[in-house]
Protein backbone atom coordinates (compact mmCIF):
# COMPACT_ATOMS: atom_id res chain seq x y z
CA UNK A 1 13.86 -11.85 32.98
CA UNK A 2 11.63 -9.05 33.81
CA UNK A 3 13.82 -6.74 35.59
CA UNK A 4 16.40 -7.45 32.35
CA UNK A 5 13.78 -6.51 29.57
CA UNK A 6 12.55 -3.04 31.55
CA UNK A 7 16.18 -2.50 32.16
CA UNK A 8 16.78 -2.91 28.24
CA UNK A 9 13.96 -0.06 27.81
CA UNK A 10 15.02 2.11 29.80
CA UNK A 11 18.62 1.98 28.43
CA UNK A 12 16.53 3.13 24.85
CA UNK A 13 14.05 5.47 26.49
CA UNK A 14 14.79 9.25 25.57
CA UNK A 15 11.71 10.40 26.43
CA UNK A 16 9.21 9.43 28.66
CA UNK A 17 5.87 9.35 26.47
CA UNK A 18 3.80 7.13 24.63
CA UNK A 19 5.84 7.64 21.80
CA UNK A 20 8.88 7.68 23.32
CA UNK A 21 8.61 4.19 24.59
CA UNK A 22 7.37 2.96 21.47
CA UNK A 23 11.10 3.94 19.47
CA UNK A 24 12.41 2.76 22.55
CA UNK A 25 11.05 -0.59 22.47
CA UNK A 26 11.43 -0.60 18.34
CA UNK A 27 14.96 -0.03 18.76
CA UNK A 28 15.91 -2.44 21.57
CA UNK A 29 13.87 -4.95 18.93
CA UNK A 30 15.68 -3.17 16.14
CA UNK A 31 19.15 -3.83 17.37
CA UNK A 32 18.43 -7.11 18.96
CA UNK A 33 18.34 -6.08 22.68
CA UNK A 34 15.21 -7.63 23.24
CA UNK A 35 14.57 -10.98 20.31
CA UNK A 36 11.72 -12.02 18.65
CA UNK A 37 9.05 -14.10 20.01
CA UNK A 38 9.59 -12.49 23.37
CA UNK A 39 7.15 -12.06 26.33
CA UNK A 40 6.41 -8.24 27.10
CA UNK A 41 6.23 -7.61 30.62
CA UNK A 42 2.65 -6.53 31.30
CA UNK A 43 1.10 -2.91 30.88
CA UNK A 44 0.86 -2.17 35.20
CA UNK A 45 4.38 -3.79 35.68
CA UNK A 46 6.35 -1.97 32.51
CA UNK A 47 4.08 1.46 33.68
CA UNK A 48 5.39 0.77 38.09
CA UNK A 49 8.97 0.08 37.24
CA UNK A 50 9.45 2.80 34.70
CA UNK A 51 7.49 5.22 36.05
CA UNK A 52 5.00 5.79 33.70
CA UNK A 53 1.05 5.93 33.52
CA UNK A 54 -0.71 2.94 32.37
CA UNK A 55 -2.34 4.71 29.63
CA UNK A 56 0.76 6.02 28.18
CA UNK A 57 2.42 2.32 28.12
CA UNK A 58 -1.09 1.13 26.75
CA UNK A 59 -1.44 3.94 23.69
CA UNK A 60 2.77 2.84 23.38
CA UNK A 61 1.57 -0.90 23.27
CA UNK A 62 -1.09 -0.24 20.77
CA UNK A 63 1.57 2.25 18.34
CA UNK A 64 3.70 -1.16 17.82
CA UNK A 65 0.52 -3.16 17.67
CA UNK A 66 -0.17 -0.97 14.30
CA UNK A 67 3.46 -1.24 13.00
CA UNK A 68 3.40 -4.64 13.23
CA UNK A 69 6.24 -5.27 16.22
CA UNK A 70 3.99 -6.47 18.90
CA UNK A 71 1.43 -9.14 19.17
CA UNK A 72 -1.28 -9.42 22.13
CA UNK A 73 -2.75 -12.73 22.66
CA UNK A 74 -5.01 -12.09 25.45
CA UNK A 75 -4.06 -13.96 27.96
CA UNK A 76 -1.20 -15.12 26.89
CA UNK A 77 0.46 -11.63 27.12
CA UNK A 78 2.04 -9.43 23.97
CA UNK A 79 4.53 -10.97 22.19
CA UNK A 80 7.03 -9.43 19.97
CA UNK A 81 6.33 -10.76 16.38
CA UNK A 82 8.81 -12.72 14.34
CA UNK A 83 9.55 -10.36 11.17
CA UNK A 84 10.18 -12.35 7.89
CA UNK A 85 7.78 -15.07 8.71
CA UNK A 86 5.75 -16.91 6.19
CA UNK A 87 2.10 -15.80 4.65
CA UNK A 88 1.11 -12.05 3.88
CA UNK A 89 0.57 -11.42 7.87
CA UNK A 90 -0.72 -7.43 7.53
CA UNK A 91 -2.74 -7.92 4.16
CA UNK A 92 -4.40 -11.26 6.24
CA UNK A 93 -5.08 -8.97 8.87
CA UNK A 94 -6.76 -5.87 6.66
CA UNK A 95 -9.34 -8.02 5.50
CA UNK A 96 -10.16 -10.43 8.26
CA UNK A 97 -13.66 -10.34 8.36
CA UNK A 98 -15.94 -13.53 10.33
CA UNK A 99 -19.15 -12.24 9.23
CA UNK A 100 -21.12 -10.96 5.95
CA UNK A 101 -21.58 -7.60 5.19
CA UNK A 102 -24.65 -5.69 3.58
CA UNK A 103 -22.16 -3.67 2.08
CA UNK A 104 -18.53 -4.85 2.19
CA UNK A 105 -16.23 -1.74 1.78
CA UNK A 106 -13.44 -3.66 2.55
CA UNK A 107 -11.86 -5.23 -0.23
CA UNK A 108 -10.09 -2.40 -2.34
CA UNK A 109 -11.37 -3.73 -5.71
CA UNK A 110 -13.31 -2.25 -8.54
CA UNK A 111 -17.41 -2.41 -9.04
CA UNK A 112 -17.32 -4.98 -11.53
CA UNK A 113 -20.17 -2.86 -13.50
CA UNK A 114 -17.56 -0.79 -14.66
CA UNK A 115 -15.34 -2.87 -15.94
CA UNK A 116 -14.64 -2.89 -19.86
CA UNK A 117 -16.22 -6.42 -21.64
CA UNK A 118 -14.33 -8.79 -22.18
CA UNK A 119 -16.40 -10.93 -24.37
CA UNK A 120 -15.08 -8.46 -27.90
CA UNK A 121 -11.83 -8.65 -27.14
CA UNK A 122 -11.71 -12.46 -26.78
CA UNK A 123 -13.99 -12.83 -30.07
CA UNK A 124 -11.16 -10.68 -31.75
CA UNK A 125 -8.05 -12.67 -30.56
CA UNK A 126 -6.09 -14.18 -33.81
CA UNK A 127 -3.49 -16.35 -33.59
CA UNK A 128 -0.53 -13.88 -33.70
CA UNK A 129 -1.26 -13.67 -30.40
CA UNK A 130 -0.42 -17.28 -29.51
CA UNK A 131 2.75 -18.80 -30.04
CA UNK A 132 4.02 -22.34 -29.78
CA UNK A 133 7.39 -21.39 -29.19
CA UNK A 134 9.10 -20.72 -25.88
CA UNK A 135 11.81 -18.33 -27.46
CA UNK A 136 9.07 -15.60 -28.96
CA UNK A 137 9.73 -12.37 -27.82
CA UNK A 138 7.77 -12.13 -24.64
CA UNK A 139 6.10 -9.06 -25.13
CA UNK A 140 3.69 -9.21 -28.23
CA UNK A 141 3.78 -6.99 -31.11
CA UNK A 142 2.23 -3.59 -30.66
CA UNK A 143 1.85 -3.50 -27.02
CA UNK A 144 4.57 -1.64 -26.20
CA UNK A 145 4.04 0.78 -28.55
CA UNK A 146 0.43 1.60 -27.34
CA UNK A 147 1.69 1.45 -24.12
CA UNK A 148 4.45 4.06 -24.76
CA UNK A 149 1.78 6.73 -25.96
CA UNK A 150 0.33 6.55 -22.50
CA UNK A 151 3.42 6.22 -20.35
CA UNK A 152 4.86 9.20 -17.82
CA UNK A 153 8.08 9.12 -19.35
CA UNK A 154 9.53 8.23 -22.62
CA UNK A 155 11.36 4.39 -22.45
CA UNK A 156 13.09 2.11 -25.11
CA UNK A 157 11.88 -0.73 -23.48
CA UNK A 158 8.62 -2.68 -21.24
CA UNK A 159 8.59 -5.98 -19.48
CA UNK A 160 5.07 -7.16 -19.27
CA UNK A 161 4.06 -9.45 -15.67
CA UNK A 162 1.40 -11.21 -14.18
CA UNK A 163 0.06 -7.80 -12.19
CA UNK A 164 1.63 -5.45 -9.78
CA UNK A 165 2.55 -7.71 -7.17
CA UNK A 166 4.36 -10.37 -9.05
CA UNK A 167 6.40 -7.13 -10.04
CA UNK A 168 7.17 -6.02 -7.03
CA UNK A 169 7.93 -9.28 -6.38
CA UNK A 170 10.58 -9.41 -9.39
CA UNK A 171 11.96 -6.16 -8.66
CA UNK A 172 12.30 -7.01 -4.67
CA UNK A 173 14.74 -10.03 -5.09
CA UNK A 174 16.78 -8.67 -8.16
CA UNK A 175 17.24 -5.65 -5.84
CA UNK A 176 17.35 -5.97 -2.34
CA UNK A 177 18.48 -8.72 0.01
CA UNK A 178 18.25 -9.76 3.48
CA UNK A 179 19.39 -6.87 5.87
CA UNK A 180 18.86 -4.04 3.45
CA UNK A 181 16.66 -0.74 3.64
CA UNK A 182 13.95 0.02 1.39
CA UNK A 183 11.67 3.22 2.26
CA UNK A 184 8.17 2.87 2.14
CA UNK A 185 5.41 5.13 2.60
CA UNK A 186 3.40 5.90 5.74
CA UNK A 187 1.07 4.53 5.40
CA UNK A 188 1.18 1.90 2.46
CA UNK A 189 -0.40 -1.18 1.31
CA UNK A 190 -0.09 -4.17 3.58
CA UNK A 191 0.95 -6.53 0.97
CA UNK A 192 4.34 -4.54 0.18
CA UNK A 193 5.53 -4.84 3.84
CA UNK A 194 4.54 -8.57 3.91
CA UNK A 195 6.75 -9.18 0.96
CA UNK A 196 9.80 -7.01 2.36
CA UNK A 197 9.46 -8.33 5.63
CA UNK A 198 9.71 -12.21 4.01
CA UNK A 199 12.96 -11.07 2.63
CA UNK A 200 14.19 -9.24 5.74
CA UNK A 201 14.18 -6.52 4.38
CA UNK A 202 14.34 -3.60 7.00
CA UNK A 203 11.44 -1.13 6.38
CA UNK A 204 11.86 2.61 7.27
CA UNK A 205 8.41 4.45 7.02
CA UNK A 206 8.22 7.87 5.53
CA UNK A 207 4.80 9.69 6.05
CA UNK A 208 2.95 11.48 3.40
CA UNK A 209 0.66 14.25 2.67
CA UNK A 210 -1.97 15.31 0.03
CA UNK A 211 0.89 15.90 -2.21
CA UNK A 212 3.22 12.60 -1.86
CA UNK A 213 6.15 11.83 0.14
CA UNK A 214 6.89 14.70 2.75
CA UNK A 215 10.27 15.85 1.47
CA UNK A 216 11.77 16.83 4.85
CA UNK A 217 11.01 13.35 6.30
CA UNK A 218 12.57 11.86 3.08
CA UNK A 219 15.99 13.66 3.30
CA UNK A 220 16.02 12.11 7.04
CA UNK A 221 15.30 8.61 5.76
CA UNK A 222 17.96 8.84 2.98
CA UNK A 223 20.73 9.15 5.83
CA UNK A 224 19.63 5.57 6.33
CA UNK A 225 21.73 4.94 2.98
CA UNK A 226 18.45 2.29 1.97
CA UNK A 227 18.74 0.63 -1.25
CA UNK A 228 15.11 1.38 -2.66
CA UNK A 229 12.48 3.61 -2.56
CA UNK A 230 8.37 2.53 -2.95
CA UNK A 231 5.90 4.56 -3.46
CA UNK A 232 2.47 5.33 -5.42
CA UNK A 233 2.35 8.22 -7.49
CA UNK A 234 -1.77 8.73 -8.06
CA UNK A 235 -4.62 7.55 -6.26
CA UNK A 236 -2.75 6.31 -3.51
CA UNK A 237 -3.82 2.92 -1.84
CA UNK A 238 -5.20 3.56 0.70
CA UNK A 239 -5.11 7.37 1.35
CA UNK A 240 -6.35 8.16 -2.32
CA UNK A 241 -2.88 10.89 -2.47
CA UNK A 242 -1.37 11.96 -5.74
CA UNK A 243 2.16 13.01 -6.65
CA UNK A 244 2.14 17.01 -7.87
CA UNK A 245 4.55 17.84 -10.25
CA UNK A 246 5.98 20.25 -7.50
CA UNK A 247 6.93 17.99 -4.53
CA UNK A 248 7.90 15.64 -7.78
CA UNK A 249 10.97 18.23 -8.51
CA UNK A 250 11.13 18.79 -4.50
CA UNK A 251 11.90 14.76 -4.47
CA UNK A 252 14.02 14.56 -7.19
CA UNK A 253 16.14 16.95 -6.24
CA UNK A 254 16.62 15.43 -2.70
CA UNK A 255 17.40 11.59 -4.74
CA UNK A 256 19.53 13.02 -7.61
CA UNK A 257 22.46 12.51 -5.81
CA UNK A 258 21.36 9.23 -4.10
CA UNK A 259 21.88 5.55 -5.50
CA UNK A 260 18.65 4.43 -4.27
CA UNK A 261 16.28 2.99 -6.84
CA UNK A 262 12.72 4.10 -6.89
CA UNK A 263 10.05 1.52 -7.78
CA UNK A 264 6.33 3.07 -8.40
CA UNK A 265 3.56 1.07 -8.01
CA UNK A 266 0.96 3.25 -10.09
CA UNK A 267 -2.09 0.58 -9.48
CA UNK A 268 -5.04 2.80 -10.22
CA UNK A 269 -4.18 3.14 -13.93
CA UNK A 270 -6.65 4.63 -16.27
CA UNK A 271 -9.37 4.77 -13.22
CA UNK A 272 -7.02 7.55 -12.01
CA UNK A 273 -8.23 11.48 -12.29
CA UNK A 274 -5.15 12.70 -11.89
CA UNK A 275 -2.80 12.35 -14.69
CA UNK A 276 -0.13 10.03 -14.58
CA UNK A 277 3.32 11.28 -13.36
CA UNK A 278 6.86 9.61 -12.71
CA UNK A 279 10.16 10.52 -11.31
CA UNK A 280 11.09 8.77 -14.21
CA UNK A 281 10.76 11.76 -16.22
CA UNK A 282 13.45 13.22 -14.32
CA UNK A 283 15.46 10.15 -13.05
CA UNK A 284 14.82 7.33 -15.54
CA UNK A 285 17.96 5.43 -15.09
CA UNK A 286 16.88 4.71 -11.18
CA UNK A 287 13.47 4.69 -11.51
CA UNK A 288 11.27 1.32 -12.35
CA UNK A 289 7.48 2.53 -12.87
CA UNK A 290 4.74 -0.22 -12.81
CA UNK A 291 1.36 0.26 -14.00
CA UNK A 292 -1.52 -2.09 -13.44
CA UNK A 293 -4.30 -3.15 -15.29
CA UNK A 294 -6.53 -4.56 -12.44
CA UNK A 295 -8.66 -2.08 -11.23
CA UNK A 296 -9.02 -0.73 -14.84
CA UNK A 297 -9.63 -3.27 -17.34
CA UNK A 298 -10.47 -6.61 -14.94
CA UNK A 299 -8.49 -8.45 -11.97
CA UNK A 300 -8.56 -11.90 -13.57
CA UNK A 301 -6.59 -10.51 -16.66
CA UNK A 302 -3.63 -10.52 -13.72
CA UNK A 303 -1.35 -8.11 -15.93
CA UNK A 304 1.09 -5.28 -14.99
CA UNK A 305 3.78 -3.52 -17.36
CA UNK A 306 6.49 -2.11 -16.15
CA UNK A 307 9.60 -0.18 -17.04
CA UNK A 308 13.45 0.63 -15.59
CA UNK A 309 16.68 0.77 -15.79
CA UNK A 310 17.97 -1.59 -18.50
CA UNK A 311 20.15 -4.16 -16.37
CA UNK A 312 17.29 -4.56 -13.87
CA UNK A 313 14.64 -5.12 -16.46
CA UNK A 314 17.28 -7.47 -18.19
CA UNK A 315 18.11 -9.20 -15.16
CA UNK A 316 13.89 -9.37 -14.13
CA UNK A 317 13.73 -11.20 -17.27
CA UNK A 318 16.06 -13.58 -17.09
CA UNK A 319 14.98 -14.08 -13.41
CA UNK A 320 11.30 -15.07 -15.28
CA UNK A 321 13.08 -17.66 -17.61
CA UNK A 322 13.45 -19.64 -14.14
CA UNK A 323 9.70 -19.67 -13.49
CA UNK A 324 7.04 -18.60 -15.63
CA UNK A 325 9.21 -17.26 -18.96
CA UNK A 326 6.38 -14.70 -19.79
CA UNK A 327 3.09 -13.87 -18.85
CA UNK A 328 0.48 -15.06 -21.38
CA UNK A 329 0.17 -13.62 -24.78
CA UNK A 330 -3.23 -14.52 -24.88
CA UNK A 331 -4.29 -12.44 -22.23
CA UNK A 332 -1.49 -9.73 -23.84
CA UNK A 333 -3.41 -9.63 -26.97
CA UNK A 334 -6.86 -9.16 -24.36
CA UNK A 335 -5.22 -6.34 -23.31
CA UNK A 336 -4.09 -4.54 -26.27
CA UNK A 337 -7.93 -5.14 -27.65
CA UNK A 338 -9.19 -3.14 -24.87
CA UNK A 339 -6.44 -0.37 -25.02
CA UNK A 340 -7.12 -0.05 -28.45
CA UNK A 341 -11.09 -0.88 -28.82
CA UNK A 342 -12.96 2.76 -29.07
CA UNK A 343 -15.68 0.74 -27.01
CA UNK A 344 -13.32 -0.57 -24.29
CA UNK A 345 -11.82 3.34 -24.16
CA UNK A 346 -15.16 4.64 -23.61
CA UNK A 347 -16.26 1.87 -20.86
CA UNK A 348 -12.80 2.80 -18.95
CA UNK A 349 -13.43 6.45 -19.40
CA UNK A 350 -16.99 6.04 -17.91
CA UNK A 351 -15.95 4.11 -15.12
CA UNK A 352 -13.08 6.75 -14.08
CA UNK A 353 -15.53 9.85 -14.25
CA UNK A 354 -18.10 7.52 -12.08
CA UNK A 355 -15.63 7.18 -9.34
CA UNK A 356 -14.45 10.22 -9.06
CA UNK A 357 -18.04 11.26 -8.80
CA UNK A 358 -18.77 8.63 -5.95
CA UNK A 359 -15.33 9.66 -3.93
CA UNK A 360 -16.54 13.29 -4.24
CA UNK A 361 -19.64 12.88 -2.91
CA UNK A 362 -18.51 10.90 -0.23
CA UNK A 363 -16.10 13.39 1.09
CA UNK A 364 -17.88 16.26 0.63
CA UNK A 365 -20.64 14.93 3.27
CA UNK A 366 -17.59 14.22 5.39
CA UNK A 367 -16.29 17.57 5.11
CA UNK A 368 -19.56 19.08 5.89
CA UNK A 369 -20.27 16.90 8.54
CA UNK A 370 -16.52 18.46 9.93
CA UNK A 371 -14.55 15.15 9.52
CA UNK A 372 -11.06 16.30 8.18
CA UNK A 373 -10.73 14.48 5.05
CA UNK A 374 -8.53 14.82 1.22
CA UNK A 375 -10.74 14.56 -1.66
CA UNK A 376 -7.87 12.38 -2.96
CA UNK A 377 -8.64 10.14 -6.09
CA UNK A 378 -8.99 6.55 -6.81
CA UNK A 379 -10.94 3.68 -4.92
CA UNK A 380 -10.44 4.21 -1.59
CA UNK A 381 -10.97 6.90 1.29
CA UNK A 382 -8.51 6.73 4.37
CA UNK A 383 -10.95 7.93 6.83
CA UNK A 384 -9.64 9.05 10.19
CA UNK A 385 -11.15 7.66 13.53
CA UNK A 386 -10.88 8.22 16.86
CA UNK A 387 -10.32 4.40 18.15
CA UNK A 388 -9.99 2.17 15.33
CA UNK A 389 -11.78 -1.19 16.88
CA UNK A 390 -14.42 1.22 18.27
CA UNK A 391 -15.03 2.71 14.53
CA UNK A 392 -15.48 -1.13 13.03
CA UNK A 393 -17.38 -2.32 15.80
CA UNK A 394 -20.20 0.82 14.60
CA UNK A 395 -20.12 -0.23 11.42
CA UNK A 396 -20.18 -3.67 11.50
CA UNK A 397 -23.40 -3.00 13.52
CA UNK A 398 -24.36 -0.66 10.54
CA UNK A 399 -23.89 -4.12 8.15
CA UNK A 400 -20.87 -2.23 6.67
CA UNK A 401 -17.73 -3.94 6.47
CA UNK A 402 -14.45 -2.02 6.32
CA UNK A 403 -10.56 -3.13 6.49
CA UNK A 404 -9.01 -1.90 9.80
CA UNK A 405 -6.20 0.97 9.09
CA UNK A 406 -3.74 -0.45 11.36
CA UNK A 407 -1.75 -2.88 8.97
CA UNK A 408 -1.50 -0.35 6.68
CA UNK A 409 0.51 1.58 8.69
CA UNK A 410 4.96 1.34 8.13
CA UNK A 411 5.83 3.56 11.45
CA UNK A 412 5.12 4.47 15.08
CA UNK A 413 1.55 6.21 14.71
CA UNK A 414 -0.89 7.56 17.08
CA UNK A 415 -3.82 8.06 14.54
CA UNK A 416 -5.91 5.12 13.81
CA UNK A 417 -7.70 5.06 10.50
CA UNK A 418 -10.21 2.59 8.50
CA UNK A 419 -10.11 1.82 4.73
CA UNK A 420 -12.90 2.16 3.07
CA UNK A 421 -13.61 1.42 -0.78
CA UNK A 422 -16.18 3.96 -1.90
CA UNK A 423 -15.84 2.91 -5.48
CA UNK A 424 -18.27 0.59 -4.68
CA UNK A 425 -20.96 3.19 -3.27
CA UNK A 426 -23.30 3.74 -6.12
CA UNK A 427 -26.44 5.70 -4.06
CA UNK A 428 -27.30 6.43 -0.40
CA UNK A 429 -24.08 8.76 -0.38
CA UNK A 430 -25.70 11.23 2.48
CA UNK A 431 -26.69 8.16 4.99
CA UNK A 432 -23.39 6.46 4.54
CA UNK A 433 -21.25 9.63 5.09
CA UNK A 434 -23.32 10.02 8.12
CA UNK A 435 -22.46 6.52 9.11
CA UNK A 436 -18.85 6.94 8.31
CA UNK A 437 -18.91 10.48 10.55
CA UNK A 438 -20.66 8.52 13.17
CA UNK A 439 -18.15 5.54 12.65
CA UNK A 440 -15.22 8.82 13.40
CA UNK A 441 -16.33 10.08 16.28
CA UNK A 442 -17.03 6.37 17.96
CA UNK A 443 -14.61 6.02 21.26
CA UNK A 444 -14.21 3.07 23.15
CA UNK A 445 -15.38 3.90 26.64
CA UNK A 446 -12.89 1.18 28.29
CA UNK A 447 -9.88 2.10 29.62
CA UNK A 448 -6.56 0.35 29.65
CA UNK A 449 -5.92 -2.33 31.22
């Protein structure tokens, strides 16, 4: 069995590096070559047959380790992982933590001090936003129209949902189905690739920059003829990367012609500097745009509107008629109060400027301390390390908890990277970006085995 697997890699291997044997291993997975659930030989024996250093089939080993393919179990070997098995494996993995933290930098949500009351807009619900019918219009009256002041692009119609991920969710299994390829951004949240890879969906990863989606690595993913497109357009999660109106007409002009449907995930909301952009402004007929209210306004009000193309967003909702019907007007009419309330505006608009502050200082301590960092926006900083379980490993010694960059990540990658949510630093910005500098520099000092 041996000889046949490293006789299977070579038949894939084009070139003889770290890399190279990763996409050669990927594909032999990829095309069913070598199955699921399957014993790797080890590192020594797959580096003596092929010819190859340890260390390069150990940095290969730990590139499909990050993109999810592989599995090591100590000594039970590596094992290449089932895709489209139950459970949210990547997002379990980003914030396994065994231990408390003095200050736990791991969990991607807001400071709850900035987050709008809650205790007005209850007092002011009435009871036209209840019903006791299950045939009222699910969207309550005036919602949509305060929402259309603040959306990227102008739409006829919103579909309101129990937060970002239940839309995903809805827009996932009216659109795609088992053997069919979305694109997803390199890196992306863990959560997205958990819910594609439950479907089967087949995941092509398309890296990013400071500005969005690279637009040369998009027109080589598109040849993949995939179904959908996700991706954030501000205050990316986890790199903190906005969409500029320039690489927006570079993209658009590369999807025009394409049938794929682009679903945007825009979860930083109002806490988001930059201001809020869509393709939909220049593709609205294949473009669903989803904005949540979680980080913004509270993550127990568990509410996300989104808009699209009208025989998806007809077909979403009579998809919901099967399950839920509609997502609370009760906590709809919450929700209008606070987009409406002067007092609510104000407690949102304080919160965004004191993020922005925190991220700033933050990476400008990084950047003077001469880790390469984006300013970015939003919650979280993608901060680049030199050996990811090395970098934890500091900080957890620190009493700093951070989610591990790994299952973020949708491709082959060499960098490692930790997320860390400094939304929630409030003081002590020049220590902790001295930590975090510390934390990317930190090297293992074993070698492969």
């Amino acid at each position: 069995m041996v000889t046949k697997i490293i006789n299977l890699i070579d038949e894939h291997l084009s070139e003889r590096t770290s890399k190279g044997l990763a996409q050669a291993i990927g594909e032999a997975i990829g095309d069913g070559s070598i199955s699921e659930g399957l014993k790797l030989p080890a590192i020594r024996v797959v580096a003596d047959e092929l010819g190859l250093s340890p260390s390069t089939v150990s940095t290969a080993w730990r590139i499909l380790s990050q993109a999810g393919t592989i599995r090591t179990a100590g000594r039970h070997g590596t094992v290449v992982m089932t895709r489209g098995g139950p459970g949210p494996a990547r997002y379990r993995r980003a914030l396994e933590k065994s231990i408390s933290y003095g200050l736990d930098l791991s969990t991607g949500v807001p400071d709850a001090t900035l987050l709008p009351s809650l205790i007005p807009a209850l007092k002011n619900l009435h009871r036209a936003s209840t019903t006791g019918s299950y045939l009222d219009d699910p969207t309550i009256p005036g919602l949509a129209e305060v929402l259309g002041h603040e959306w990227p692009y102008k739409v006829e119609q919103f579909t309101i949902v129990d937060g970002a991920m239940d839309a995903l969710n809805q827009v996932t299994a009216q659109l795609l189905r088992f053997g069919d390829v979305a694109l997803v951004e390199n890196p992306t949240f863990p959560p997205l690739l958990d819910l594609l890879d439950a479907v089967g969906v087949r995941t092509i990863g398309v890296n990013i920059d400071g500005a969005g989606l690279i637009p040369s690595e998009l027109k080589e993913a598109l040849a993949h003829r995939p179904k959908a497109l996700f991706l954030q357009p501000r205050a990316h999660n986890p790199s903190g990367a906005s969409l500029t109106p320039r690489r927006a007409r570079e993209l658009v002009g590369l999807l025009k012609s394409s049938p794929v449907v682009i679903i945007e995930d825009d979860s930083a909301g109002a806490i988001a500097t930059t201001p809020a952009i869509s393709l939909g402004a220049w593709l609205p007929n294949q473009t669903v745009h989803i904005r949540s209210f979680s980080k913004s306004h509270g993550p127990d009000l568990r509410i996300a509107a989104m808009s699209g193309p009208t025989l998806v967003m007809e077909g979403i909702r009579e998809r919901r008629l099967l399950g839920q019907g509609w997502t609370s007007r009760l906590l709809q009419g919450v929700l209008l109060s606070l987009l409406t309330r002067d007092e609510s505006k104000a407690q949102v608009e304080r919160a965004r400027v004191a993020y922005a502050r925190r991220r700033l200082m933050i990476t400008s301590e990084l950047k003077r301390r001469g880790v390469a960092i984006e300013s970015g926006d939003g919650l979280n900083l993608w901060l680049p390390v030199q050996d990811e379980t090395s970098a934890m490993v500091f900080l957890v010694s620190r009493g700093i908890g951070a989610a591990v960059g790994s299952p973020f990540m949708s491709k082959h990658d060499t960098t490692s990277h930790l997320r860390l949510t400094v939304g929630l630093i409030t003081d002590d910005f020049v220590r902790l970006a001295s930590e975090f500098a510390d934390a990317s520099n930190a090297f293992s000092v074993v070698g492969p085995r």
